[in-house]
C-alpha atoms as a PDB file:
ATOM      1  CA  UNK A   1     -11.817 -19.182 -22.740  1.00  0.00           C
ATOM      2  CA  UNK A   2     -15.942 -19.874 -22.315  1.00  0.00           C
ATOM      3  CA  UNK A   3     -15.690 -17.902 -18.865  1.00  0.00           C
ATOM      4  CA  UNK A   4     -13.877 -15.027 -20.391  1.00  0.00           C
ATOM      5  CA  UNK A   5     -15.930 -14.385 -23.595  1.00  0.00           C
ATOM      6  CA  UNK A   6     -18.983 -14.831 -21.428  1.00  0.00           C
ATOM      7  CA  UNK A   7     -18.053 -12.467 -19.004  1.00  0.00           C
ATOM      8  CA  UNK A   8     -17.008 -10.294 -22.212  1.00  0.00           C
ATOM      9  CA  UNK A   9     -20.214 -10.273 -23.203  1.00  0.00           C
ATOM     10  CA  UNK A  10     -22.199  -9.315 -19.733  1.00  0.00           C
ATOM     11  CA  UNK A  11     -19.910  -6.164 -19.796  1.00  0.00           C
ATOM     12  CA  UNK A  12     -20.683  -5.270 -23.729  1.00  0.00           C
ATOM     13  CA  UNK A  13     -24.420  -6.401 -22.916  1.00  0.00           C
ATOM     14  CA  UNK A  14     -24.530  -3.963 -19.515  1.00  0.00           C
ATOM     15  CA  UNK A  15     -23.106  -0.908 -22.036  1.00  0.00           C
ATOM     16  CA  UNK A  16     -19.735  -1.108 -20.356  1.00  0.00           C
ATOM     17  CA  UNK A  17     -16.873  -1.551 -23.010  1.00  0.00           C
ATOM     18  CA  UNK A  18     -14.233  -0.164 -21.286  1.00  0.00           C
ATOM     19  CA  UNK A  19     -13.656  -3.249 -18.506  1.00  0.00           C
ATOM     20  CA  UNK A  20     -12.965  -5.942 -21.567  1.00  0.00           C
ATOM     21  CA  UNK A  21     -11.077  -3.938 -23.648  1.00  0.00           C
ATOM     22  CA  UNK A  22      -8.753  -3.068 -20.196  1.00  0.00           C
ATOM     23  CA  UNK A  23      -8.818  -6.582 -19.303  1.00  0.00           C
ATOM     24  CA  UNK A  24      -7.710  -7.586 -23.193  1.00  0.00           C
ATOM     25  CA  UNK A  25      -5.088  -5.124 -22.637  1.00  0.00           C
ATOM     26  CA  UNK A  26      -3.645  -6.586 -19.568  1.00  0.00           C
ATOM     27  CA  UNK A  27      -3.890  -9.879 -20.573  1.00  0.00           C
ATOM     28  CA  UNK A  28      -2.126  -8.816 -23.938  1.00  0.00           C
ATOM     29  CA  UNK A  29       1.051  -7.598 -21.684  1.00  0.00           C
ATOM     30  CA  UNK A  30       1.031 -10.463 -20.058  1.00  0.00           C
ATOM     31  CA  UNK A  31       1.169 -13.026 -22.445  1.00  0.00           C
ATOM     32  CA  UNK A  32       3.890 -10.589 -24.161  1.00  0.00           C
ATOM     33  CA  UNK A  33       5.948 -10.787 -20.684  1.00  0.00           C
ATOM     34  CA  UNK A  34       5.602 -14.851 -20.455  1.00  0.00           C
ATOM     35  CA  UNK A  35       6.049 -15.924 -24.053  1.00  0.00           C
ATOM     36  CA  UNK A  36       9.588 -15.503 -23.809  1.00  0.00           C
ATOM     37  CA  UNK A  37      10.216 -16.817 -20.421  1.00  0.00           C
ATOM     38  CA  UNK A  38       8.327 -20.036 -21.452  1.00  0.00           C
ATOM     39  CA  UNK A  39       8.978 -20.057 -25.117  1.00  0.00           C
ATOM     40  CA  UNK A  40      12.701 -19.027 -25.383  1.00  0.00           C
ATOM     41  CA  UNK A  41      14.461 -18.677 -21.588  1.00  0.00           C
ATOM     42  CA  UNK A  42      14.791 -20.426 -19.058  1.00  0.00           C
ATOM     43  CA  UNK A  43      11.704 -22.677 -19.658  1.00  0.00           C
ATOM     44  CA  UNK A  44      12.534 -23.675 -23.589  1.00  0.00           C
ATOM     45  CA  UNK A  45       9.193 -25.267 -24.397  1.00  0.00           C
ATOM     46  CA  UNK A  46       8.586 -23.947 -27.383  1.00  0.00           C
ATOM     47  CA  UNK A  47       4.943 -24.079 -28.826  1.00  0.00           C
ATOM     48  CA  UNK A  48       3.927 -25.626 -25.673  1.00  0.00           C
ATOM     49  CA  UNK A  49       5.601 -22.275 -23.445  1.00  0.00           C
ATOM     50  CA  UNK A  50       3.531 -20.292 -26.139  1.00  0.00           C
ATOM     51  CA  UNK A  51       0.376 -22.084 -25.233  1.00  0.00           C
ATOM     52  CA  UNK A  52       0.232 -22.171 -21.412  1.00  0.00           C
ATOM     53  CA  UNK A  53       1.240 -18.395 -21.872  1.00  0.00           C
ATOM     54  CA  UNK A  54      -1.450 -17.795 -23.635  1.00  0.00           C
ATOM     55  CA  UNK A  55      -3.632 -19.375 -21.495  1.00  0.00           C
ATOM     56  CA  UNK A  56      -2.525 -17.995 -18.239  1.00  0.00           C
ATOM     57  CA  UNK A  57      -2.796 -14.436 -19.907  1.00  0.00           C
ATOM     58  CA  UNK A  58      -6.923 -15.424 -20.060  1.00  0.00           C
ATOM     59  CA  UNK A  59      -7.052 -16.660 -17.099  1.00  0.00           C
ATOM     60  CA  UNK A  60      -5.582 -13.524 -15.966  1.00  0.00           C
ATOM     61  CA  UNK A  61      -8.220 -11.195 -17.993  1.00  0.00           C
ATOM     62  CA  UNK A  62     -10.929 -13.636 -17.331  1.00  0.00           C
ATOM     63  CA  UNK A  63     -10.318 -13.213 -13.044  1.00  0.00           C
ATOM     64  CA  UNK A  64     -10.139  -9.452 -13.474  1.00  0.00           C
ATOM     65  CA  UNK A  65     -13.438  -9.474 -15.140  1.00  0.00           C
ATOM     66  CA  UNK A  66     -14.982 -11.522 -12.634  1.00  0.00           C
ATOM     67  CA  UNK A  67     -13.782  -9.306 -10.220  1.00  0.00           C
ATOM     68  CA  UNK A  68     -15.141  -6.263 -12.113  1.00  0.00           C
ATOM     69  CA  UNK A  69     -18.381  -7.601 -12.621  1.00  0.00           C
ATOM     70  CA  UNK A  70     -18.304  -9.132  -8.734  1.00  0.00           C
ATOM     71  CA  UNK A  71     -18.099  -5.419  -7.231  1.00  0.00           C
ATOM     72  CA  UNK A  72     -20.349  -3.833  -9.723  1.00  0.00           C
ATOM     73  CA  UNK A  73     -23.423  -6.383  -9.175  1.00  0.00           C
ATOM     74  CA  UNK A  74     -22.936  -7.045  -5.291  1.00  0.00           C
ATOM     75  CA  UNK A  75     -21.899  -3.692  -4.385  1.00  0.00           C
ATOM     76  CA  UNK A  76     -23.931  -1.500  -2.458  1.00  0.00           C
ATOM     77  CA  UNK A  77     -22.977   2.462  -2.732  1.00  0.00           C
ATOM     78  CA  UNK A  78     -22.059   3.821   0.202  1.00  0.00           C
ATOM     79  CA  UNK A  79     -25.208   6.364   1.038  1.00  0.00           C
ATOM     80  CA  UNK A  80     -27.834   3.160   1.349  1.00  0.00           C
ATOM     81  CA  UNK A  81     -24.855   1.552   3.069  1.00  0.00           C
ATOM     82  CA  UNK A  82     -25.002   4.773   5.609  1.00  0.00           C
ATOM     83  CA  UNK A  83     -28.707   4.975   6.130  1.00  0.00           C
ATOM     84  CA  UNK A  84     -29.403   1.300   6.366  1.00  0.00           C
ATOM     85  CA  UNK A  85     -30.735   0.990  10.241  1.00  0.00           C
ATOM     86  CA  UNK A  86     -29.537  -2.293   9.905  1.00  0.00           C
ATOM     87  CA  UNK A  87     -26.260  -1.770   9.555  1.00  0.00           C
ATOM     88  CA  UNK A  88     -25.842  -0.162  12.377  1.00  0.00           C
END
């Protein structure tokens, strides 16, 4: 949960709300896609199905944030990637 609201917060703090609030949304379907299974069928845990659905749903939105944030700090566009005699 301290990974994901950080990462949150890099995004809102770089002017990019758009990643979170997709990442929220996925995460969202998710954990609406494995309550039942764990809370109701075939699991039956109960409150304890609800929680590690919940928590797999931010781990979930927390990984595709650090993704996001991987390829937009470590990627380099492609014209310096082109030019670069090094690269070569």
């Amino acid at each position: 949960a301290l990974a994901l609201s950080a990462s949150e917060g890099i995004f809102r703090g770089m002017g990019d709300t758009s990643a979170p609030l997709r990442a929220g949304l996925v995460a969202s379907l998710a954990n609406l896609l494995l309550d039942p299974g764990l809370m109701i069928w075939p699991a039956r845990l109960g409150v304890t199905g609800a929680a590690a659905a919940t928590g797999a749903s931010q781990v979930v939105a927390c990984c595709l944030l650090l993704r996001s944030l991987h390829r937009q700090l470590f990627s380099r566009p492609p014209s310096a990637a082109a030019s670069d005699p090094a690269s070569a």
